[in-house]
C-alpha atoms as a PDB file:
ATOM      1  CA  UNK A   1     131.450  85.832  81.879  1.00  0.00           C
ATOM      2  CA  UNK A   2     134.704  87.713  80.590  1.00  0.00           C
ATOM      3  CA  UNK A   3     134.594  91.130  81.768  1.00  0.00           C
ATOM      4  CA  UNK A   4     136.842  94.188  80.788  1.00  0.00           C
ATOM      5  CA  UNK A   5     136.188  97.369  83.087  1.00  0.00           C
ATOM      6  CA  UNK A   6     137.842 100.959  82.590  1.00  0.00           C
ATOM      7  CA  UNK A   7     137.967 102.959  85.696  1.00  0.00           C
ATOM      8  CA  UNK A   8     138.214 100.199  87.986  1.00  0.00           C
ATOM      9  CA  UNK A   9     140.132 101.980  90.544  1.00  0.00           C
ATOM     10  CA  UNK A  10     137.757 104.522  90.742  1.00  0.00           C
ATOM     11  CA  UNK A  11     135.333 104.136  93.800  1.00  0.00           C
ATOM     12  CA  UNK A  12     132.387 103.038  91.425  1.00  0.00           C
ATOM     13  CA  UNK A  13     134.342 100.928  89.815  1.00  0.00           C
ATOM     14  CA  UNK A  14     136.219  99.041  92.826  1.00  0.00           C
ATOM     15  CA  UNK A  15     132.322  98.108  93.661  1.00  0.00           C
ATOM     16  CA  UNK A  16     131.440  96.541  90.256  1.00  0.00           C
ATOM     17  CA  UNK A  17     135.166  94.789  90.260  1.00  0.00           C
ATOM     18  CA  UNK A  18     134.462  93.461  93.753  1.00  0.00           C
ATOM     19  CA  UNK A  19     130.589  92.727  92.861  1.00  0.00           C
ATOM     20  CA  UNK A  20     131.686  90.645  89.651  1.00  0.00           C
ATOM     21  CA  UNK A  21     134.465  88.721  91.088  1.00  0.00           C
ATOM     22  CA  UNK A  22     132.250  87.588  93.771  1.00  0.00           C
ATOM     23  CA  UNK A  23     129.655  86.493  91.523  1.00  0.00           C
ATOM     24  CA  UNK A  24     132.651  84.226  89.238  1.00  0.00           C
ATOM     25  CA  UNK A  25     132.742  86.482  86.533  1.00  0.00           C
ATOM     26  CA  UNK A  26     136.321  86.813  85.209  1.00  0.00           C
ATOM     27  CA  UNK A  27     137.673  90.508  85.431  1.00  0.00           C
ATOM     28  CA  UNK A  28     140.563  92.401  83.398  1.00  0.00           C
ATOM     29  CA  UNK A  29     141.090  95.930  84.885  1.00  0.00           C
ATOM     30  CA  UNK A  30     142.570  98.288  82.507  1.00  0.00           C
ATOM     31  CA  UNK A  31     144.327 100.901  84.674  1.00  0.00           C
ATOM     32  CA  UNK A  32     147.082 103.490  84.567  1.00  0.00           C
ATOM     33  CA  UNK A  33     148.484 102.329  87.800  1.00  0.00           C
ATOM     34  CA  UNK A  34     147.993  98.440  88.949  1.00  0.00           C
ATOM     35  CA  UNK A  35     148.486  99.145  92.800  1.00  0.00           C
ATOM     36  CA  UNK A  36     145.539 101.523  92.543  1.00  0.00           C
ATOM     37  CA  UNK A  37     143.147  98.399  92.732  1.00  0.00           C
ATOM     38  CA  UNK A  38     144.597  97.529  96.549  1.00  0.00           C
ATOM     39  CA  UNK A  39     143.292  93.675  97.899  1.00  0.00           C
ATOM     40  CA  UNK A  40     141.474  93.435  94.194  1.00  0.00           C
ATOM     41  CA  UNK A  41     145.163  93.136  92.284  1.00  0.00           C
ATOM     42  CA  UNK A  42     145.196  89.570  93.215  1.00  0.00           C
ATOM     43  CA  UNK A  43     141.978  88.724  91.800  1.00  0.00           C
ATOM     44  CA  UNK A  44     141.826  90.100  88.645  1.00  0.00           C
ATOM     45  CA  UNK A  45     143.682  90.332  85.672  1.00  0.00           C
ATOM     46  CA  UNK A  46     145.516  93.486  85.716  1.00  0.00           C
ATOM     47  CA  UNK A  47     146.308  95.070  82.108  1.00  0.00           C
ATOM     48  CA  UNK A  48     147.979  98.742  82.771  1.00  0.00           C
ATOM     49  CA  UNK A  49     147.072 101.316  79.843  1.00  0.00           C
ATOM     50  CA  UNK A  50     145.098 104.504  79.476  1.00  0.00           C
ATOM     51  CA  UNK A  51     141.657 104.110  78.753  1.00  0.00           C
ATOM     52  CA  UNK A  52     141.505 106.816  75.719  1.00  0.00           C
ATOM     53  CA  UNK A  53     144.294 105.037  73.749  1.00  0.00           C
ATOM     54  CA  UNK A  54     142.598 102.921  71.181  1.00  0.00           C
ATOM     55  CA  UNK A  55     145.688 100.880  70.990  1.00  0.00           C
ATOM     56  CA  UNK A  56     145.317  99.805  74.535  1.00  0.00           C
ATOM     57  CA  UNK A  57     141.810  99.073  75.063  1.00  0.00           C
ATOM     58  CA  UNK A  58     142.066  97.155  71.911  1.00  0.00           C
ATOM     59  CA  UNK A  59     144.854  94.893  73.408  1.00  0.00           C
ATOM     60  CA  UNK A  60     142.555  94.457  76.514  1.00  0.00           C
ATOM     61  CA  UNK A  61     139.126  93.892  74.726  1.00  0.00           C
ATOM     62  CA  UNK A  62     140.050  91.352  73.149  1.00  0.00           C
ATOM     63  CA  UNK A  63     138.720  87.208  74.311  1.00  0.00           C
ATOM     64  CA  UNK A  64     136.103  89.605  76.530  1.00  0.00           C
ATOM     65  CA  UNK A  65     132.322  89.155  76.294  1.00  0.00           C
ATOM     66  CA  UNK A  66     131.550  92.083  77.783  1.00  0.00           C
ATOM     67  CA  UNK A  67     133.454  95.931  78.033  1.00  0.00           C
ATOM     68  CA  UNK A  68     131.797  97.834  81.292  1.00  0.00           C
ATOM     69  CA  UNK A  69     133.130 101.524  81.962  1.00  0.00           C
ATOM     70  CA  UNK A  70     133.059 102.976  85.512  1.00  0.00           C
ATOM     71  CA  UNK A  71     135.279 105.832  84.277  1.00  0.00           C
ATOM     72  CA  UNK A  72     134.712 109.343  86.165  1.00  0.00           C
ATOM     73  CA  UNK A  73     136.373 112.390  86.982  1.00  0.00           C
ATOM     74  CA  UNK A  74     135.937 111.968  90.631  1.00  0.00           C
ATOM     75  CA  UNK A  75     136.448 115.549  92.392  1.00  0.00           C
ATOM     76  CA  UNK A  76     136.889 117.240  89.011  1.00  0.00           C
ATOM     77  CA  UNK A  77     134.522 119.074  87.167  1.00  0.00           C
ATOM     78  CA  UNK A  78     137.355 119.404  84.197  1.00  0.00           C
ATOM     79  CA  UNK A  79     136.306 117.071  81.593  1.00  0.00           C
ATOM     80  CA  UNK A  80     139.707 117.277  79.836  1.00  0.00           C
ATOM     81  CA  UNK A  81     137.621 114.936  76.974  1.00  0.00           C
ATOM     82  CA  UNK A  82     137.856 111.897  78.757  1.00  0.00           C
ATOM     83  CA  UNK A  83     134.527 110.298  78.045  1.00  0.00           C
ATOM     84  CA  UNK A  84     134.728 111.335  74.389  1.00  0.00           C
ATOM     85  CA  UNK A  85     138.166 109.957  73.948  1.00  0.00           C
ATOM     86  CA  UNK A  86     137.331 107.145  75.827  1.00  0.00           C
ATOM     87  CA  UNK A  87     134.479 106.535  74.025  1.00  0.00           C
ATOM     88  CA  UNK A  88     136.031 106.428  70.424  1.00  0.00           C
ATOM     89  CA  UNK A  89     138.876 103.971  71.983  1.00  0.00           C
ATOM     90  CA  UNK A  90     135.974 102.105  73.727  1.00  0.00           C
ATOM     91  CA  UNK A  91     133.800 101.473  70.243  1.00  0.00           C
ATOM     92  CA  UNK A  92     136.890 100.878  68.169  1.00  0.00           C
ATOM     93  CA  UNK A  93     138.083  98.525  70.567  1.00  0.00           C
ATOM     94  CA  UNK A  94     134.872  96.310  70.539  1.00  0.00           C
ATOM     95  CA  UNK A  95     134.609  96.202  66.836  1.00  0.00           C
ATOM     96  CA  UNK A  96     137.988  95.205  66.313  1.00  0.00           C
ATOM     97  CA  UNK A  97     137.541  92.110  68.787  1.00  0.00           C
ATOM     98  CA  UNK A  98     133.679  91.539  68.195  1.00  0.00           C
ATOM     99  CA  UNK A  99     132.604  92.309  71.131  1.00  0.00           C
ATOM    100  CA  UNK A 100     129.214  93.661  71.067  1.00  0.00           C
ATOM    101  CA  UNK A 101     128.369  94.312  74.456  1.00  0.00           C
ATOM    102  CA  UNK A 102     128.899  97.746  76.487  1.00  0.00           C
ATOM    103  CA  UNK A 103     127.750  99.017  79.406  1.00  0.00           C
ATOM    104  CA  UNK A 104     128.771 102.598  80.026  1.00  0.00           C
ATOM    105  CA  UNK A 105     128.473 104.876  82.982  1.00  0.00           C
ATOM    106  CA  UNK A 106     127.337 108.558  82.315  1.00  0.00           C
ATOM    107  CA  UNK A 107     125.156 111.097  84.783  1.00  0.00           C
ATOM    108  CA  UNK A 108     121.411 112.092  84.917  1.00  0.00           C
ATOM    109  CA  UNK A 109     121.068 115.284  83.480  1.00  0.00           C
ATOM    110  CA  UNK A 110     123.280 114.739  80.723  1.00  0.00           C
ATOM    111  CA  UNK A 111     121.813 115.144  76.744  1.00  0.00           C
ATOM    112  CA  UNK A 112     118.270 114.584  76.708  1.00  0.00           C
ATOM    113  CA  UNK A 113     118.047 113.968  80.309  1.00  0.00           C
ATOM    114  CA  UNK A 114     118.419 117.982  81.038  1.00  0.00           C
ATOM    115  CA  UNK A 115     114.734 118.642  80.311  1.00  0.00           C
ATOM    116  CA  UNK A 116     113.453 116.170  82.751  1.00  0.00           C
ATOM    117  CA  UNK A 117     115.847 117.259  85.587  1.00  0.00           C
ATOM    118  CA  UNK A 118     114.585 119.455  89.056  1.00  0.00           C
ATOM    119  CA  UNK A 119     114.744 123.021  89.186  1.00  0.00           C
ATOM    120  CA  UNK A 120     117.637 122.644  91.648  1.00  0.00           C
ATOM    121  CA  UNK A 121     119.428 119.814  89.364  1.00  0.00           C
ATOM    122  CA  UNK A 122     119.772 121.979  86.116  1.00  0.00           C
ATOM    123  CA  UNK A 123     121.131 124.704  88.108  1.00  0.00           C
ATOM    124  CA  UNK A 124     123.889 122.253  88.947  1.00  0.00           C
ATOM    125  CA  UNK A 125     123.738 121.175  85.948  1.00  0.00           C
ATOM    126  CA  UNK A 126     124.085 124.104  83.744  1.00  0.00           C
ATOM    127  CA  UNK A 127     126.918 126.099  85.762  1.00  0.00           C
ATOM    128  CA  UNK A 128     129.240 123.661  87.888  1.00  0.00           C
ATOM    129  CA  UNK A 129     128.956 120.814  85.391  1.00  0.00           C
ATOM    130  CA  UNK A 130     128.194 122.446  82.442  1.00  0.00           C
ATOM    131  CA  UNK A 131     132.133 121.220  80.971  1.00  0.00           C
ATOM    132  CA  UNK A 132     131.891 117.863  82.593  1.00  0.00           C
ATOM    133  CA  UNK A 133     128.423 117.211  81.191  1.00  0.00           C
ATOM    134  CA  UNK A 134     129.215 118.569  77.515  1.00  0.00           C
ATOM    135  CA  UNK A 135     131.106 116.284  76.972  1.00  0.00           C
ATOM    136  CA  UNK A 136     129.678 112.958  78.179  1.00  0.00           C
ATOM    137  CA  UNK A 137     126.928 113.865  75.908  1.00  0.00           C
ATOM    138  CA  UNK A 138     128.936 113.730  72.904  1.00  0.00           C
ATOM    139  CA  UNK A 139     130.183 110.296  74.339  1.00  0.00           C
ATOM    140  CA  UNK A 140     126.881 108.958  75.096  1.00  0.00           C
ATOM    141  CA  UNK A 141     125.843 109.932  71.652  1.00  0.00           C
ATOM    142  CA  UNK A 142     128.120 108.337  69.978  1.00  0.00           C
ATOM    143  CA  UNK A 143     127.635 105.014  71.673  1.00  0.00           C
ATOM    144  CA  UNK A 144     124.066 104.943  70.766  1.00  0.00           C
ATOM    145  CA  UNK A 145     125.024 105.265  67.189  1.00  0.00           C
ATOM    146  CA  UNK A 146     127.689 102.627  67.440  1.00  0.00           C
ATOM    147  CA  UNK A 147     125.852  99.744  66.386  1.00  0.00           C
ATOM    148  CA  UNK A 148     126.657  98.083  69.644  1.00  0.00           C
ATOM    149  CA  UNK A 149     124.526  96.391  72.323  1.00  0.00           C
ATOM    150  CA  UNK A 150     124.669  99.189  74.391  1.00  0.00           C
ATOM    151  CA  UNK A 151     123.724 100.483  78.200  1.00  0.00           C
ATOM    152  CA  UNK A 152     124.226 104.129  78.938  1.00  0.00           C
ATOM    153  CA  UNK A 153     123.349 104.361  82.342  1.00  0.00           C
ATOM    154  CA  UNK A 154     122.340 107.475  83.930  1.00  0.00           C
ATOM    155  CA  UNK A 155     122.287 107.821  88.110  1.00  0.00           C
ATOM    156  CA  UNK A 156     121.672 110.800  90.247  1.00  0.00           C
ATOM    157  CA  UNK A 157     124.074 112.448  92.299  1.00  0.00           C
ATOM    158  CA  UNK A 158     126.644 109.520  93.582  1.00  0.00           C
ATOM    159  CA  UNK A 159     127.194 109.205  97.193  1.00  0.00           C
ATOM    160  CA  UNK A 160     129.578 106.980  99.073  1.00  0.00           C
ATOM    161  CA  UNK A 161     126.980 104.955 101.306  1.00  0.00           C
ATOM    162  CA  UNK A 162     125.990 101.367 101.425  1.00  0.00           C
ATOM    163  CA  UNK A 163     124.461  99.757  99.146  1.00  0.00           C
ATOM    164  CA  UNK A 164     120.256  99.635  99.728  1.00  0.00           C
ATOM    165  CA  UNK A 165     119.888  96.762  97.411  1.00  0.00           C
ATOM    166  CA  UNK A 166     116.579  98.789  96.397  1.00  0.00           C
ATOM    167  CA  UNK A 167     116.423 101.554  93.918  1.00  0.00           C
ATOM    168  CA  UNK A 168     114.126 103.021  91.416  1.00  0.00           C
ATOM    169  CA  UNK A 169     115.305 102.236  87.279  1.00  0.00           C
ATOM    170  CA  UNK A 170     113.888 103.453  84.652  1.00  0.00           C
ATOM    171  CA  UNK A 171     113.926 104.887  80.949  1.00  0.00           C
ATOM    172  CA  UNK A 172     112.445 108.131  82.668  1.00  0.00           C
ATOM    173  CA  UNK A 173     111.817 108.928  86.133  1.00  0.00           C
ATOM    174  CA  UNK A 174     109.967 112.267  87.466  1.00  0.00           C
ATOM    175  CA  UNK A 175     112.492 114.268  89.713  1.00  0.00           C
ATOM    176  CA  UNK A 176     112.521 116.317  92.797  1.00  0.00           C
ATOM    177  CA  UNK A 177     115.109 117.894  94.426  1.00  0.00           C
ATOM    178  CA  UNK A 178     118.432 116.433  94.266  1.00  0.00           C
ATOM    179  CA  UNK A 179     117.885 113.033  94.661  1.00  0.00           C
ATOM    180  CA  UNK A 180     121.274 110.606  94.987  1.00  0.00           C
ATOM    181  CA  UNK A 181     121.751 106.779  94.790  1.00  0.00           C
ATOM    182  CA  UNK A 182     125.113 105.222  96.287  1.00  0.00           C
ATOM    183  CA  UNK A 183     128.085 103.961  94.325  1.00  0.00           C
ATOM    184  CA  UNK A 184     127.515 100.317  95.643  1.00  0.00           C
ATOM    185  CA  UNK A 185     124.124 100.253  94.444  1.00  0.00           C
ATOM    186  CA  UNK A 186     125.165 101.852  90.658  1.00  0.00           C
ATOM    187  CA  UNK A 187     127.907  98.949  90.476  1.00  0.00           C
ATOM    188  CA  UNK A 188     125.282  96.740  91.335  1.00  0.00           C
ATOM    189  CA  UNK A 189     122.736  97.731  88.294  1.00  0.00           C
ATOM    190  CA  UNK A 190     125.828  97.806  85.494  1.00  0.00           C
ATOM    191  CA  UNK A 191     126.956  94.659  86.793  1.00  0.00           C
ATOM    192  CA  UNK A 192     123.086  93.274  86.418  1.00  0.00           C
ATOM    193  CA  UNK A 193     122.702  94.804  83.304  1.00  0.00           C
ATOM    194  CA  UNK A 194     125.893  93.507  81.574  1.00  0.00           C
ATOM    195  CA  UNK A 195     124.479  90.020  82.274  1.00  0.00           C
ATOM    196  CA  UNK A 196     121.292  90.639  80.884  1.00  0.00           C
ATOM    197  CA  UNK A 197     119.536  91.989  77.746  1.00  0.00           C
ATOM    198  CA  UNK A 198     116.646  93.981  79.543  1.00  0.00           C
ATOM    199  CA  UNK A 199     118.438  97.528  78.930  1.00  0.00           C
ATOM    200  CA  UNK A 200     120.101  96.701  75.855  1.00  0.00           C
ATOM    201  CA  UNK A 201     119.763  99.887  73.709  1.00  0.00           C
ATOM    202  CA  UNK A 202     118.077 101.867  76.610  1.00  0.00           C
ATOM    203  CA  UNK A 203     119.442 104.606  78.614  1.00  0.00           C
ATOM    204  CA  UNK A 204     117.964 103.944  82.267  1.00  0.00           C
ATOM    205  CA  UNK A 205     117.856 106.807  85.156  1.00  0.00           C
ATOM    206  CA  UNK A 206     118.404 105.447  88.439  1.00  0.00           C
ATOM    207  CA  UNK A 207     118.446 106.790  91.881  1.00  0.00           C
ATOM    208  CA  UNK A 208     117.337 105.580  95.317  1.00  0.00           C
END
């Protein structure tokens, strides 16, 4: 399978490059900076560009069966409208080359996910990442209107751990606390689900 993946310098995103080269998938990284991918340069198919220009995601989309976004803000809790501009490039991009297949990357607690969140999650939620969160929402949104064969997938809080190889997925899960799931294992899922058409059109919640 042809993959394209924004943000796959990021540390969610080196997983799910690693994950899918292993498995013989052929991988296109669109990135601002090609050294950023380290020991993964040599084994992909490195296309440098910004991920919110529609011009360049276009050029990278295209002969791809499948566009998978990993983008994140890492430390930041500044969205500085890069999920909604990424999003618009994203969905233009596949049209124009026919590609009908997206898995994106968001956070639980985002949108409609709010009102299922702990008492201790919208807290978080609603103050600290109350920017960050606005606007993924409008991003997620707008990919579920796209007409696409979408996957909007929604962890917990991201830690940096190994992966368990076992984790809970589902269109809604009950909540306590503030549960986490590690990068590896996230990676894992999108790269699952972008070979599969079990969470086409669904938003799933996962966590450990």
């Amino acid at each position: 399978m042809k993959l394209l993946v924004l943000g796959a310098t990021g540390p969610t995103g080196r997983h799910l490059v690693d994950l899918a080269v292993r498995s013989g998938d052929s991988v296109t990284a669109l990135v601002r900076n090609p050294a950023g991918l380290g020991d993964l340069a040599d084994r992909v198919t490195a296309v440098t560009g910004d991920a919110t220009s529609p011009r360049d995601v276009s050029a990278a989309a295209a002969g791809h069966d499948v566009i998978v976004s990993a983008l994140g803000r890492g430390n930041s809790v500044r969205a500085d409208g890069l999920f909604t501009r990424a999003s618009e490039a994203v969905i233009g991009a596949a049209r124009d080359n026919g590609v009908s297949r997206l898995v994106w990357l968001s956070s639980f607690g985002v949108g409609h996910t709010f009102a299922w969140s702990s008492t201790a999650q919208k807290l978080i939620y609603s103050t600290l990442l109350r920017s960050l969160y606005a606007d993924k929402a409008i991003a997620d949104e707008r990919i579920r209107v796209s007409g696409l064969d979408w996957t909007v997938v929604l962890p917990t809080k991201l830690t940096h751990g190994p992966a368990k190889g076992a984790f809970l997925a589902d269109d809604r899960l009950p909540m306590k606390g503030n549960p986490s799931i590690s990068r590896a294992d996230v990676a894992a899922f999108m790269h699952r689900a972008a070979h599969g058409g079990e969470w086409i059109h669904r938003s799933p919640v996962i966590t450990d």
